[in-house]
PDB file of N, CA and C in Angstrom:
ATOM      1  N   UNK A   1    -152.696 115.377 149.978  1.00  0.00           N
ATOM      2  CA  UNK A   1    -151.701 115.090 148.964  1.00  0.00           C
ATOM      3  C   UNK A   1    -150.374 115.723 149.396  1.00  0.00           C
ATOM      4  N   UNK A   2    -148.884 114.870 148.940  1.00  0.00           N
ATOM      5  CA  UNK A   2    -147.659 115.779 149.539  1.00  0.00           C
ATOM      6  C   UNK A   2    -147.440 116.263 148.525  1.00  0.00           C
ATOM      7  N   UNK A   3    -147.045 117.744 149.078  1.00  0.00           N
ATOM      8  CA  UNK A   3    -146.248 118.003 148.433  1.00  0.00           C
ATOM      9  C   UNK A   3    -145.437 117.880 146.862  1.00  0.00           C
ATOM     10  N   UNK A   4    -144.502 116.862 147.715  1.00  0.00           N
ATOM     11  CA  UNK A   4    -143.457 116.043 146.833  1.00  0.00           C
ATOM     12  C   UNK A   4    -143.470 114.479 147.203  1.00  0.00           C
ATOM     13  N   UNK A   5    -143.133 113.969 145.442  1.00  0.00           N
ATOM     14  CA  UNK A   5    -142.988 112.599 145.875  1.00  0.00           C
ATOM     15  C   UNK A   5    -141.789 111.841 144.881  1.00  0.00           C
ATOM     16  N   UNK A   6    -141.052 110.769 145.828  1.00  0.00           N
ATOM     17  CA  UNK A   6    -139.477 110.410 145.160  1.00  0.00           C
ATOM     18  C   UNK A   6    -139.969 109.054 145.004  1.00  0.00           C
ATOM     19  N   UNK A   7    -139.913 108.573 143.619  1.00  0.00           N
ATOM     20  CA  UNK A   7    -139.584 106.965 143.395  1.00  0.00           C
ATOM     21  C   UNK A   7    -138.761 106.531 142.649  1.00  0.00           C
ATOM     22  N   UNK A   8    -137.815 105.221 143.423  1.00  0.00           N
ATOM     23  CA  UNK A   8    -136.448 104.328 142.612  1.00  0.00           C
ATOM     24  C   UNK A   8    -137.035 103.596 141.754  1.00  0.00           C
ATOM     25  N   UNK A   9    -137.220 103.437 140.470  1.00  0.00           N
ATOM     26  CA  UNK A   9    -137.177 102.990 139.314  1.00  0.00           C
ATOM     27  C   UNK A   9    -136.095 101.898 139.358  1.00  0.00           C
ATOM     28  N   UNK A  10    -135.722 100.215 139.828  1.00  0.00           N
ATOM     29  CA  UNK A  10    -134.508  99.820 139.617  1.00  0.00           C
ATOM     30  C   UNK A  10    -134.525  99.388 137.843  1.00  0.00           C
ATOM     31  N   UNK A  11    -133.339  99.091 137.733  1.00  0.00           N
ATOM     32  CA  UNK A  11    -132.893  98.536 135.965  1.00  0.00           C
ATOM     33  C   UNK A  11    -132.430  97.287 136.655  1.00  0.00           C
ATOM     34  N   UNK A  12    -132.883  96.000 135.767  1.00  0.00           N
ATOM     35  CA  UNK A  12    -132.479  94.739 135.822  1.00  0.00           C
ATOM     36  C   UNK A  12    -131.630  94.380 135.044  1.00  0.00           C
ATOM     37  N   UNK A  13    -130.409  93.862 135.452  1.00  0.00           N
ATOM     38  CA  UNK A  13    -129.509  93.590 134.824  1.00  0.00           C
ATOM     39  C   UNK A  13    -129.238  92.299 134.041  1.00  0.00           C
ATOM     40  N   UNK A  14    -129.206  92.595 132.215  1.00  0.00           N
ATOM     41  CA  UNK A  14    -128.958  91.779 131.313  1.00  0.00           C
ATOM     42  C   UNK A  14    -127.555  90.682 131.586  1.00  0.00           C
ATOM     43  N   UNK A  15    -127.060  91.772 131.091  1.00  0.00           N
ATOM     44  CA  UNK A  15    -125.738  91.384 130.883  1.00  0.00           C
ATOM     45  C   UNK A  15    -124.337  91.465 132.026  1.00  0.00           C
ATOM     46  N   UNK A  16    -123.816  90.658 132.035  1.00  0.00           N
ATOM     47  CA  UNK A  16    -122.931  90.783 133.828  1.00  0.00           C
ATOM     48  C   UNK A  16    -121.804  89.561 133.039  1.00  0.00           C
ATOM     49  N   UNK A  17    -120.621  90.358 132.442  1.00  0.00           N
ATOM     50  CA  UNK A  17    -119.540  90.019 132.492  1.00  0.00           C
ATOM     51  C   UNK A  17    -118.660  90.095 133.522  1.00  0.00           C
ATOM     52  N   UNK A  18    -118.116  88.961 134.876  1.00  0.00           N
ATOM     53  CA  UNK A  18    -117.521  89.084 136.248  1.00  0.00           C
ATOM     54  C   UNK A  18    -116.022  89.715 135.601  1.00  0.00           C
ATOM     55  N   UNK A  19    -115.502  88.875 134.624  1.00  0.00           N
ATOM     56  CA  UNK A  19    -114.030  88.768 134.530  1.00  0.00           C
ATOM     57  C   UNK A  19    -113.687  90.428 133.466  1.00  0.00           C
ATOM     58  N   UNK A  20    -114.681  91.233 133.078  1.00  0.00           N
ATOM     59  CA  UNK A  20    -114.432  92.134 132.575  1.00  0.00           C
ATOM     60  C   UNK A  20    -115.285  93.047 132.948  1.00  0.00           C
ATOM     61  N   UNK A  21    -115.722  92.932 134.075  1.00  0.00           N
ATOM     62  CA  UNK A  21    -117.003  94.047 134.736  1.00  0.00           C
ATOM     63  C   UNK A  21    -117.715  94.912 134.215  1.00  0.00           C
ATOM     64  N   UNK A  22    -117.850  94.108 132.850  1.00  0.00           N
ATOM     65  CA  UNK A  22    -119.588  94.492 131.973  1.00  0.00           C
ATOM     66  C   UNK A  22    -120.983  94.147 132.921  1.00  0.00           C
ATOM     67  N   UNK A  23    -121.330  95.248 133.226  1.00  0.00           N
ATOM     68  CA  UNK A  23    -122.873  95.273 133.654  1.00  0.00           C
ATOM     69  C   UNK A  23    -123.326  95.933 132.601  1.00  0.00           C
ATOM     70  N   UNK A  24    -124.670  95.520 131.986  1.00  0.00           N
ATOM     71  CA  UNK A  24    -125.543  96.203 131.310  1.00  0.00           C
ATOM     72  C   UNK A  24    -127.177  96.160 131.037  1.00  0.00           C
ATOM     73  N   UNK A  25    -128.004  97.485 132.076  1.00  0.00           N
ATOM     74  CA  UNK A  25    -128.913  97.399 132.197  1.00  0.00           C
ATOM     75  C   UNK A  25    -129.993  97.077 131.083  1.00  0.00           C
ATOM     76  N   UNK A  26    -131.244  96.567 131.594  1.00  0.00           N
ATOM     77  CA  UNK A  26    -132.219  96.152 130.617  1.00  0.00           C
ATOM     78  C   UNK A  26    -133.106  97.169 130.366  1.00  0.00           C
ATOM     79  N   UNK A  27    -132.695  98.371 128.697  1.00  0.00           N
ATOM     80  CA  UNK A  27    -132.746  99.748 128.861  1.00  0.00           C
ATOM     81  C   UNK A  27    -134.588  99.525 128.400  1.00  0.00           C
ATOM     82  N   UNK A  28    -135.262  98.556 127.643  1.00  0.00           N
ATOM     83  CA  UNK A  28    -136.461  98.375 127.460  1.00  0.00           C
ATOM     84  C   UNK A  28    -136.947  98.536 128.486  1.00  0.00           C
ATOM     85  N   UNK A  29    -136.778  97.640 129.340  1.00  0.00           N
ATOM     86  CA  UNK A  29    -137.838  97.367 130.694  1.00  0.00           C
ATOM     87  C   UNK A  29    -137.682  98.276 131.199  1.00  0.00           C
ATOM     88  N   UNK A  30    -136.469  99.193 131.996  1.00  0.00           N
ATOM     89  CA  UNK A  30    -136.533 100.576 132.441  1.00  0.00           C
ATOM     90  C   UNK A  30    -137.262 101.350 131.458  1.00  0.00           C
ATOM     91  N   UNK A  31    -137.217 101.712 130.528  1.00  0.00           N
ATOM     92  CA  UNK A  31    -138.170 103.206 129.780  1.00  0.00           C
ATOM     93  C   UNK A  31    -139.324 102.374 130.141  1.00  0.00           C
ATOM     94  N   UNK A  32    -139.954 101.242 129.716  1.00  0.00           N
ATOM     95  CA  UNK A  32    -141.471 101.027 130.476  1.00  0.00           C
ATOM     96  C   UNK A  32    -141.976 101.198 131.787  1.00  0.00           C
ATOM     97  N   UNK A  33    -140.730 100.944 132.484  1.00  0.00           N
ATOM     98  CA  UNK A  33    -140.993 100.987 134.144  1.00  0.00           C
ATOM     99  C   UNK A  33    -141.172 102.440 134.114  1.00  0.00           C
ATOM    100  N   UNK A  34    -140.255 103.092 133.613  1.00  0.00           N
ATOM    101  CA  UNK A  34    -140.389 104.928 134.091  1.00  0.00           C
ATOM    102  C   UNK A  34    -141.317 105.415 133.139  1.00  0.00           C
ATOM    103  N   UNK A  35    -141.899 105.163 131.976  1.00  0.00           N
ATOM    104  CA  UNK A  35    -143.209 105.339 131.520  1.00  0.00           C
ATOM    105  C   UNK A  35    -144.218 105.239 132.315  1.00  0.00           C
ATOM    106  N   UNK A  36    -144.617 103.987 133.061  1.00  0.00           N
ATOM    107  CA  UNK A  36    -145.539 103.323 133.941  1.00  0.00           C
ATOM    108  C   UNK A  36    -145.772 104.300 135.262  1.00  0.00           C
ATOM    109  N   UNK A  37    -144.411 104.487 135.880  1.00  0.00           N
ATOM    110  CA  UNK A  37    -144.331 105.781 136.805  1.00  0.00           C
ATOM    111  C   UNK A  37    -144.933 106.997 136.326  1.00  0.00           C
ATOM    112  N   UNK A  38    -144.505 107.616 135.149  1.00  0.00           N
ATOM    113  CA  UNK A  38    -145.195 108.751 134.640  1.00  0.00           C
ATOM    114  C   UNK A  38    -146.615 109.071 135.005  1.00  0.00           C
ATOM    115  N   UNK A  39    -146.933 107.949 133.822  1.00  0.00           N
ATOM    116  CA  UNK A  39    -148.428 107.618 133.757  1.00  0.00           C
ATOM    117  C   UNK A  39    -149.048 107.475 135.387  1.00  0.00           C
ATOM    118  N   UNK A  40    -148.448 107.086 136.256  1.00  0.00           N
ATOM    119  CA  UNK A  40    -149.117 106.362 137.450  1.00  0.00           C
ATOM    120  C   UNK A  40    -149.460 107.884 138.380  1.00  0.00           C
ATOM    121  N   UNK A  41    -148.047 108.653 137.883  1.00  0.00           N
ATOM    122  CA  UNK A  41    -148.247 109.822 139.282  1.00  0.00           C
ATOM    123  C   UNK A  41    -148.733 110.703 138.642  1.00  0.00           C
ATOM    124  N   UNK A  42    -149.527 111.305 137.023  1.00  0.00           N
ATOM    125  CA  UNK A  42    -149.804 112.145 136.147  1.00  0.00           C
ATOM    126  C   UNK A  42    -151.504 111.849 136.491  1.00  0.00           C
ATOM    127  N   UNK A  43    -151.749 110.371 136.900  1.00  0.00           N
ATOM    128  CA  UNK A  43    -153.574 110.144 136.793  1.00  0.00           C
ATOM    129  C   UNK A  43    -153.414 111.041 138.919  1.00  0.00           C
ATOM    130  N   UNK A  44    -152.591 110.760 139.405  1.00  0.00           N
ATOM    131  CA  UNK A  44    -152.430 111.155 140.905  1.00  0.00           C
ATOM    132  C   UNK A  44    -152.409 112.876 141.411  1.00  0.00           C
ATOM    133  N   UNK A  45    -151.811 113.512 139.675  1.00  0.00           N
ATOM    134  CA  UNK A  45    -151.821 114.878 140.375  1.00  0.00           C
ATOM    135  C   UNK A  45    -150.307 115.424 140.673  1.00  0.00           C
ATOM    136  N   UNK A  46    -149.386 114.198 139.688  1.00  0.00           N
ATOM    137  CA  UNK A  46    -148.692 114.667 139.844  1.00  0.00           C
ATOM    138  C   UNK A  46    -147.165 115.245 138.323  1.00  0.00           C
ATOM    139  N   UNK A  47    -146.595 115.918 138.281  1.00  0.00           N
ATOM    140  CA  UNK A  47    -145.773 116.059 137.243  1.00  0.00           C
ATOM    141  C   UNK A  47    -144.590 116.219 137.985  1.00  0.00           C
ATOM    142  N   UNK A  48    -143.772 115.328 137.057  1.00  0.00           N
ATOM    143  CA  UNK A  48    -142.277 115.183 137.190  1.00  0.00           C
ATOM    144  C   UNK A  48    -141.547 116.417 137.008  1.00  0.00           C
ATOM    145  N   UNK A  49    -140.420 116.561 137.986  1.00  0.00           N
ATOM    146  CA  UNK A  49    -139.961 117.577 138.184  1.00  0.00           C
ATOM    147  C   UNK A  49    -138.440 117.169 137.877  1.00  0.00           C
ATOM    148  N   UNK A  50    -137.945 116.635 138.363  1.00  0.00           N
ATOM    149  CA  UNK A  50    -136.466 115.864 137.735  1.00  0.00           C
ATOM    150  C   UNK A  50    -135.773 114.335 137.969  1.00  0.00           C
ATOM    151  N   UNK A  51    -135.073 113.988 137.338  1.00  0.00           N
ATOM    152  CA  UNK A  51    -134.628 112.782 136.677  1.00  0.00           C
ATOM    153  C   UNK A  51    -133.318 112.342 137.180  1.00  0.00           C
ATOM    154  N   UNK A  52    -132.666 111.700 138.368  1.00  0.00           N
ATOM    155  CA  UNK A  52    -131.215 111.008 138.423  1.00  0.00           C
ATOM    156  C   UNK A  52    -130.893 110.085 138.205  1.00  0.00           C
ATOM    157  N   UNK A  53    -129.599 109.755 137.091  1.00  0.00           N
ATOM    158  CA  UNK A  53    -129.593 108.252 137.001  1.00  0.00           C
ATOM    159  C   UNK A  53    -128.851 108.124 138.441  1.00  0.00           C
ATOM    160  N   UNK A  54    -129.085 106.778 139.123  1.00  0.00           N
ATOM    161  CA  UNK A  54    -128.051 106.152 140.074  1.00  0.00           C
ATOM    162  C   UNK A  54    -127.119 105.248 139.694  1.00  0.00           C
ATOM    163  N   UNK A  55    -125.901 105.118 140.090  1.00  0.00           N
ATOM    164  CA  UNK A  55    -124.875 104.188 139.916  1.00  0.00           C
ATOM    165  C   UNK A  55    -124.103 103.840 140.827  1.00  0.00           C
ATOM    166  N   UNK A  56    -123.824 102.167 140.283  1.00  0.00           N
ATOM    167  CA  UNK A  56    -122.663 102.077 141.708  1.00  0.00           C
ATOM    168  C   UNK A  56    -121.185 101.051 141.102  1.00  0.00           C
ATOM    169  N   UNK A  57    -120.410 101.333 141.729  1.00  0.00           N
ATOM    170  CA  UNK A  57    -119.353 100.589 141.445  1.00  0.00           C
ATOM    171  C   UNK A  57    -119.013  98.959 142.131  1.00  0.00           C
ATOM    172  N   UNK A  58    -119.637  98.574 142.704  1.00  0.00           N
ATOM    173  CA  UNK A  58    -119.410  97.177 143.238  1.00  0.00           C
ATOM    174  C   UNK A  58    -117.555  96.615 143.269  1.00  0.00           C
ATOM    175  N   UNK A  59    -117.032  97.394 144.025  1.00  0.00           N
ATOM    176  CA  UNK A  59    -115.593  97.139 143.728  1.00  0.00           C
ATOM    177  C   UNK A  59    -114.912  96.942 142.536  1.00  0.00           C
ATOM    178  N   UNK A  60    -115.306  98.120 141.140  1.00  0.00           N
ATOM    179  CA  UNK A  60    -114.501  98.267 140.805  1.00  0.00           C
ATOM    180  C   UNK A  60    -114.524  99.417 140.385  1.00  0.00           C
ATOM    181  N   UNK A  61    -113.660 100.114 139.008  1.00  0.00           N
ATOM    182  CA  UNK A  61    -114.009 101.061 138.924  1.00  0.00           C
ATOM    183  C   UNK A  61    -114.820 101.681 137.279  1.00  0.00           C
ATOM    184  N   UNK A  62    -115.502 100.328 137.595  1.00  0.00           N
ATOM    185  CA  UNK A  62    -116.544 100.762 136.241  1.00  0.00           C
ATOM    186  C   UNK A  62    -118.187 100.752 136.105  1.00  0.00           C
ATOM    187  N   UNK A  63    -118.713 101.932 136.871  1.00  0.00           N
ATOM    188  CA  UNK A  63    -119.888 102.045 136.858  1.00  0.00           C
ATOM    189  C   UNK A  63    -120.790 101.430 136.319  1.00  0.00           C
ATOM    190  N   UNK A  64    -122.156 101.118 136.685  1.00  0.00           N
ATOM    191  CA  UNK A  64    -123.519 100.566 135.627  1.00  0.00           C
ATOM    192  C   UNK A  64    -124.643 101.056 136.374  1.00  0.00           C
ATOM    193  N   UNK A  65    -125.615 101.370 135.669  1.00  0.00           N
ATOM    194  CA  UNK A  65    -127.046 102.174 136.610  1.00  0.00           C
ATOM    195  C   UNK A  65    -127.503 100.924 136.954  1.00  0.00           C
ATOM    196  N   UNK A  66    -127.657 101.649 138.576  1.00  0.00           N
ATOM    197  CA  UNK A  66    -128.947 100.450 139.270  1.00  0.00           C
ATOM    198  C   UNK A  66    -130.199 101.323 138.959  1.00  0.00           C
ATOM    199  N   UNK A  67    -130.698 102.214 138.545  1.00  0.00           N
ATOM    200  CA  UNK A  67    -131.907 102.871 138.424  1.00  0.00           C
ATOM    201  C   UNK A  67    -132.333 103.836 138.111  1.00  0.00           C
ATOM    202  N   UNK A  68    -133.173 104.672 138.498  1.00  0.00           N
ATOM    203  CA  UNK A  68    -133.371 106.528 137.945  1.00  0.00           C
ATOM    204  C   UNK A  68    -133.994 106.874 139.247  1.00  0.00           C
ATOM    205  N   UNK A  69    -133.369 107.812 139.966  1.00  0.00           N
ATOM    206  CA  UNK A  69    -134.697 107.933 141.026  1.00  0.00           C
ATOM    207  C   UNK A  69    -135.749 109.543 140.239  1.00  0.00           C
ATOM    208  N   UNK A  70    -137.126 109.335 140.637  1.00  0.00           N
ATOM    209  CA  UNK A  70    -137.831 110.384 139.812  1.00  0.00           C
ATOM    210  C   UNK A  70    -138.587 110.924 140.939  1.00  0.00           C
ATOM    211  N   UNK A  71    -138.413 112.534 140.806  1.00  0.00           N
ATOM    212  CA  UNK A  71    -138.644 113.466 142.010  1.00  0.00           C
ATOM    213  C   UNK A  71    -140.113 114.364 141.124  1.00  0.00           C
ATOM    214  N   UNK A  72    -141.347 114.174 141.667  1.00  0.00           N
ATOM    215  CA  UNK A  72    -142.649 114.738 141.071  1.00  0.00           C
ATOM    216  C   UNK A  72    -143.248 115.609 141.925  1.00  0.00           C
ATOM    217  N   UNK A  73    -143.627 116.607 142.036  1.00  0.00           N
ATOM    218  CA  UNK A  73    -144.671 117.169 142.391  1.00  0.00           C
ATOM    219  C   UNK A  73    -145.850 117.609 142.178  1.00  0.00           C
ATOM    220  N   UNK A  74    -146.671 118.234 143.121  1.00  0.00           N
ATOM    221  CA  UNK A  74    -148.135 118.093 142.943  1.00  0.00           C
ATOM    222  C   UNK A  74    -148.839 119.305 142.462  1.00  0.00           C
ATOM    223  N   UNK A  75    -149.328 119.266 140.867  1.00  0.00           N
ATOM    224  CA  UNK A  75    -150.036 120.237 141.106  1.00  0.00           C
ATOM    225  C   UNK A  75    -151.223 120.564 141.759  1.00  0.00           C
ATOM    226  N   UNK A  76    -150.592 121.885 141.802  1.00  0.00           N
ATOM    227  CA  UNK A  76    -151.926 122.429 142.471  1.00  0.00           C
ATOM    228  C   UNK A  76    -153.095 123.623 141.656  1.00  0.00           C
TER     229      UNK A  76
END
């Protein structure tokens, strides 16, 4: 077993206004996806240790999360 283990969680994007650069992630399906992770690395041995949202600007200057990356380790 490692150590440590990192997984990207992406968010699918609802909403995508071009002409006013509204992105807005699909916040349901992410909390299930990162629930699902929980659950997946907790039956593995493992507990979450910390939480980043990621973001990116796609040429402009108004952020939207592409994801969470989630950093777990193993107990021992």
């Amino acid at each position: 077993m490692k150590a440590y283990k990192t997984l990207f969680i992406r968010s699918e994007i609802v909403t995508k206004k071009v002409l006013s650069m509204t992105y807005e992630p699909n916040g349901d399906q992410l909390a299930r996806d990162v629930q699902a992770a929980l659950m997946e690395q907790a039956d593995k041995g493992y507990e979450l240790v910390t939480t980043t949202p990621i973001e990116a600007n796609y040429q402009s200057s108004y952020p939207h999360t592409l994801g969470v990356m989630l950093i777990f380790k193993a107990i021992v």
